[in-house]
C-alpha atoms as a PDB file:
ATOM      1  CA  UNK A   1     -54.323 -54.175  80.114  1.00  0.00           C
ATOM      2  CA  UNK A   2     -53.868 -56.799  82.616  1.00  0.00           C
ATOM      3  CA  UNK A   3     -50.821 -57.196  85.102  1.00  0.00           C
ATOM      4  CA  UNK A   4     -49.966 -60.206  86.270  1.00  0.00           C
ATOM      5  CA  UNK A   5     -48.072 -59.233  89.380  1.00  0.00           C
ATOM      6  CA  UNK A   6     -50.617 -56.307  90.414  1.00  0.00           C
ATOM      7  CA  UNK A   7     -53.164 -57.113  88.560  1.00  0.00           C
ATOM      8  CA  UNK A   8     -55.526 -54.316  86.225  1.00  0.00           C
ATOM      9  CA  UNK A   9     -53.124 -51.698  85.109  1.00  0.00           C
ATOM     10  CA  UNK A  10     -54.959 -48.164  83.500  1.00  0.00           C
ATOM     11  CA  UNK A  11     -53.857 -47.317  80.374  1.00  0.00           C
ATOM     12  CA  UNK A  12     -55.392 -43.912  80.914  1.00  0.00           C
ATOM     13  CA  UNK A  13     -52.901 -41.060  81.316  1.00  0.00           C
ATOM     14  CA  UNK A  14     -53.859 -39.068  84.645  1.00  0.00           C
ATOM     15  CA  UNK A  15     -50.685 -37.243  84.641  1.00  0.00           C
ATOM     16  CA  UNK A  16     -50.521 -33.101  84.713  1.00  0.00           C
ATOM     17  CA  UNK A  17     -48.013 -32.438  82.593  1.00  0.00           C
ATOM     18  CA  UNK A  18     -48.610 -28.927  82.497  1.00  0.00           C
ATOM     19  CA  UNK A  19     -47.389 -29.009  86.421  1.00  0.00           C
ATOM     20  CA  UNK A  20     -44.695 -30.928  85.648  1.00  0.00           C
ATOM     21  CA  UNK A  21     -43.734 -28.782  82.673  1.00  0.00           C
ATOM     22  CA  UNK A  22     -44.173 -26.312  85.516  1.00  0.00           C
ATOM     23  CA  UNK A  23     -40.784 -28.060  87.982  1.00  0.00           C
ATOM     24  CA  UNK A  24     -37.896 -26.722  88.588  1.00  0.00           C
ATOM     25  CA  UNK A  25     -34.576 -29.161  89.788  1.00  0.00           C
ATOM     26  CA  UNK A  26     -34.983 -27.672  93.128  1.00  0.00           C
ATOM     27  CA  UNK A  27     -38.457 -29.484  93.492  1.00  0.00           C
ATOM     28  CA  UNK A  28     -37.801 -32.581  92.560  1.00  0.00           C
ATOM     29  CA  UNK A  29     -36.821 -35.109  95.460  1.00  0.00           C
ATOM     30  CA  UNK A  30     -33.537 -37.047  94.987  1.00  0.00           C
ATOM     31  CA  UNK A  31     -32.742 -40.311  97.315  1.00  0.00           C
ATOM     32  CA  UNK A  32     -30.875 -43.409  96.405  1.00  0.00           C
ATOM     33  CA  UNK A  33     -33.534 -44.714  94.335  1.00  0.00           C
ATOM     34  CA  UNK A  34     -34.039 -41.804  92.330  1.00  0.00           C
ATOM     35  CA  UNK A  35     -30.218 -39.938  92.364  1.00  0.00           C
ATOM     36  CA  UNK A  36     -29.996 -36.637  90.474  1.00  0.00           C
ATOM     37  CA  UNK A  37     -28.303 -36.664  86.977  1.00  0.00           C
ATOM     38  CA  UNK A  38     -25.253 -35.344  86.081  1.00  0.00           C
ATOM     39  CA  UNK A  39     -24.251 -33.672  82.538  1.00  0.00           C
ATOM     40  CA  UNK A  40     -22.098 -36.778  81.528  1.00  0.00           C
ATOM     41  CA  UNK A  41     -25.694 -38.734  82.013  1.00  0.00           C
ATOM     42  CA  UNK A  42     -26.542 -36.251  79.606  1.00  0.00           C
ATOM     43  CA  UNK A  43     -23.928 -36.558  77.452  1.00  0.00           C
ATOM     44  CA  UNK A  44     -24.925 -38.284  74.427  1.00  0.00           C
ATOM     45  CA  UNK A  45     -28.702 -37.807  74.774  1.00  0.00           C
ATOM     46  CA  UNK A  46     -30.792 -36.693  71.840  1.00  0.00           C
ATOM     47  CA  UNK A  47     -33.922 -34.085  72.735  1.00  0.00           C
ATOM     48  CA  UNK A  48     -36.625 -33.224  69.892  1.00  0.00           C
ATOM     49  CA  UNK A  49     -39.835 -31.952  70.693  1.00  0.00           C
ATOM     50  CA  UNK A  50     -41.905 -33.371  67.887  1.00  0.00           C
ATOM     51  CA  UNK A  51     -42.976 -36.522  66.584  1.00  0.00           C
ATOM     52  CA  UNK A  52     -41.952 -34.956  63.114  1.00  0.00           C
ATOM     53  CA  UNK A  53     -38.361 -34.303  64.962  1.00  0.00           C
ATOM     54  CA  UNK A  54     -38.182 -38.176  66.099  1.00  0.00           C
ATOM     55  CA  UNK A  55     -38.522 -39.506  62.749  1.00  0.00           C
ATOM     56  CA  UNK A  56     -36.657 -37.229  60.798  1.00  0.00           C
ATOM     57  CA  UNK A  57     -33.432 -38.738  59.707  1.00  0.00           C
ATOM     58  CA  UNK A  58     -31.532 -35.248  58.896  1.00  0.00           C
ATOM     59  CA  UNK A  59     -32.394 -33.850  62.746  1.00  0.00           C
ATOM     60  CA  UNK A  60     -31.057 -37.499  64.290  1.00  0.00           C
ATOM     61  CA  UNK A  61     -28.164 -39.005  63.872  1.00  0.00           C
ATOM     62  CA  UNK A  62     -27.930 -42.129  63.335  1.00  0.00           C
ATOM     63  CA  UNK A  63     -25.626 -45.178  61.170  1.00  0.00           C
ATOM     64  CA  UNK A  64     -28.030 -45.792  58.694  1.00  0.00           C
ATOM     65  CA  UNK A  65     -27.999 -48.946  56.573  1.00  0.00           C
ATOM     66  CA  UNK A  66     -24.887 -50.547  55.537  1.00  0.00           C
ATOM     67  CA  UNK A  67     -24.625 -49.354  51.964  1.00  0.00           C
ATOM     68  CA  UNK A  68     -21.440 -51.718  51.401  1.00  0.00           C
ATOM     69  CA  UNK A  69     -21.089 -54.650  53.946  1.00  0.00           C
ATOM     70  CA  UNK A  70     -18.142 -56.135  54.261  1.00  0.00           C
ATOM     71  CA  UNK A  71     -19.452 -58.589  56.833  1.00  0.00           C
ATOM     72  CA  UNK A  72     -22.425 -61.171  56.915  1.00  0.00           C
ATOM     73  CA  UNK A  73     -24.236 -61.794  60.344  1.00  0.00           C
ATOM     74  CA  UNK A  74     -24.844 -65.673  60.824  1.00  0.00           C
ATOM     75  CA  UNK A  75     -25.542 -67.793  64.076  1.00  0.00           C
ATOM     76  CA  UNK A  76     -22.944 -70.112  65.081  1.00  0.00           C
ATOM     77  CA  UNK A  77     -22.408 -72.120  67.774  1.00  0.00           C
ATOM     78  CA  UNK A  78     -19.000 -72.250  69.507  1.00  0.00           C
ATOM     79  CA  UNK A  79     -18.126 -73.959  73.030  1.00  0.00           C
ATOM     80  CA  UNK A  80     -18.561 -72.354  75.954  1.00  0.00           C
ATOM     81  CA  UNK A  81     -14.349 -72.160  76.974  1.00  0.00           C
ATOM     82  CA  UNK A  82     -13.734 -70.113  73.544  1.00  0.00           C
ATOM     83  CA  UNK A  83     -16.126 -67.802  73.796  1.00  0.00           C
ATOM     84  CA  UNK A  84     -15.545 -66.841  77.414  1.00  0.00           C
ATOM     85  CA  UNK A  85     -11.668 -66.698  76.105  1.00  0.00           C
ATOM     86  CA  UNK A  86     -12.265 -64.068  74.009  1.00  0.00           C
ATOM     87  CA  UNK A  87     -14.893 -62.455  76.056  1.00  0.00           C
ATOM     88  CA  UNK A  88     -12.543 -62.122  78.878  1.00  0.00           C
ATOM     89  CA  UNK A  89     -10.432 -59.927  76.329  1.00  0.00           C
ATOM     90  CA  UNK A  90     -12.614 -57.136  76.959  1.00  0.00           C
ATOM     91  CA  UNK A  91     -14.556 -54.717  74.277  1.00  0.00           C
ATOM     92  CA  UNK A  92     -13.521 -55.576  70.822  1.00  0.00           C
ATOM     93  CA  UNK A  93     -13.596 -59.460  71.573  1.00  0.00           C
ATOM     94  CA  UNK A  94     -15.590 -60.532  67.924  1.00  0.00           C
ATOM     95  CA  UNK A  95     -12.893 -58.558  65.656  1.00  0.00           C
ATOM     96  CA  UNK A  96     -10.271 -60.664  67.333  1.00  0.00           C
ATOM     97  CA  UNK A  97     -12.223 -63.673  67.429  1.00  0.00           C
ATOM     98  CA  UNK A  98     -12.309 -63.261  63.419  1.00  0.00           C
ATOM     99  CA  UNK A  99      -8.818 -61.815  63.082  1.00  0.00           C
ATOM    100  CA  UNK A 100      -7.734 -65.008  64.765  1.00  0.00           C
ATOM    101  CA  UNK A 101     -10.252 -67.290  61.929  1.00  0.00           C
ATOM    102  CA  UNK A 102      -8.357 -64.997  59.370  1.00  0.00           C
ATOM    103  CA  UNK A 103      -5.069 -66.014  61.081  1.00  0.00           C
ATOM    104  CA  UNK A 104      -5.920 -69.382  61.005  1.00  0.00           C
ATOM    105  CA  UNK A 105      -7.191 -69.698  56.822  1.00  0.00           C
ATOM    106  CA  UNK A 106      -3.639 -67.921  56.120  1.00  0.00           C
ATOM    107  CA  UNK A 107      -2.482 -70.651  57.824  1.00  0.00           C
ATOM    108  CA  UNK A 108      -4.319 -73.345  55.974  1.00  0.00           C
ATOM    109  CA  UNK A 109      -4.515 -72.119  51.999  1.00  0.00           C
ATOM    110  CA  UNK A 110      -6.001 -74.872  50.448  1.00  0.00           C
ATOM    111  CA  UNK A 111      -9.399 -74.219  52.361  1.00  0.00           C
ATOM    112  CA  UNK A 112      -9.004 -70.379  51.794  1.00  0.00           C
ATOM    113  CA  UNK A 113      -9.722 -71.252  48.152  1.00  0.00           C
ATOM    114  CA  UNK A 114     -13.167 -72.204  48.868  1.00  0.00           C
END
């Protein structure tokens, strides 16, 4: 595999894992580049030990397909000064972006008819 910042990378793993199995928290080295976690890091994580684990959908959680959508994803282009707007609203910014479209065709019923 080639690198272009450093140049020929290995793709041959040289690490013992068996010694690092083998740590415990009080030898590994914390600094400012590398601070120690804390259990709200840990929070949300998900741990299997298998490939079989990884893949199985009853051991992970996740959303799964939509099953019945009740939206449609599409690209659309909007100016720069709405979308910061509602971006500057904070989390949640798209559902009021299309409450406000909603707003807006219950405003206007002769193109809600479409």
């Amino acid at each position: 595999m080639k690198n272009e910042a450093i140049g020929n990378v290995s793709t041959v793993n040289v690490t013992d894992w068996a010694k690092v199995a083998d740590l415990t928290d009080d030898d590994i080295i914390c600094d400012d580049d590398c601070p120690a976690t804390t259990e709200t890091d840990w929070a949300n994580a998900f741990v299997c030990h298998s490939a079989e684990e990884l893949h199985n959908e009853a051991v992970r959680r996740t959303r799964g397909k939509n099953k019945a959508p009740t939206k449609e994803q599409v690209v659309i282009r909007y100016d720069a000064d709405i979308l910061s707007a509602f971006r500057a609203t904070g989390k949640g910014w798209q559902t009021r972006m299309n409450d406000a479209l909603k707003e807006w065709l219950s405003q206007h019923p002769d193109l809600s008819q479409v």
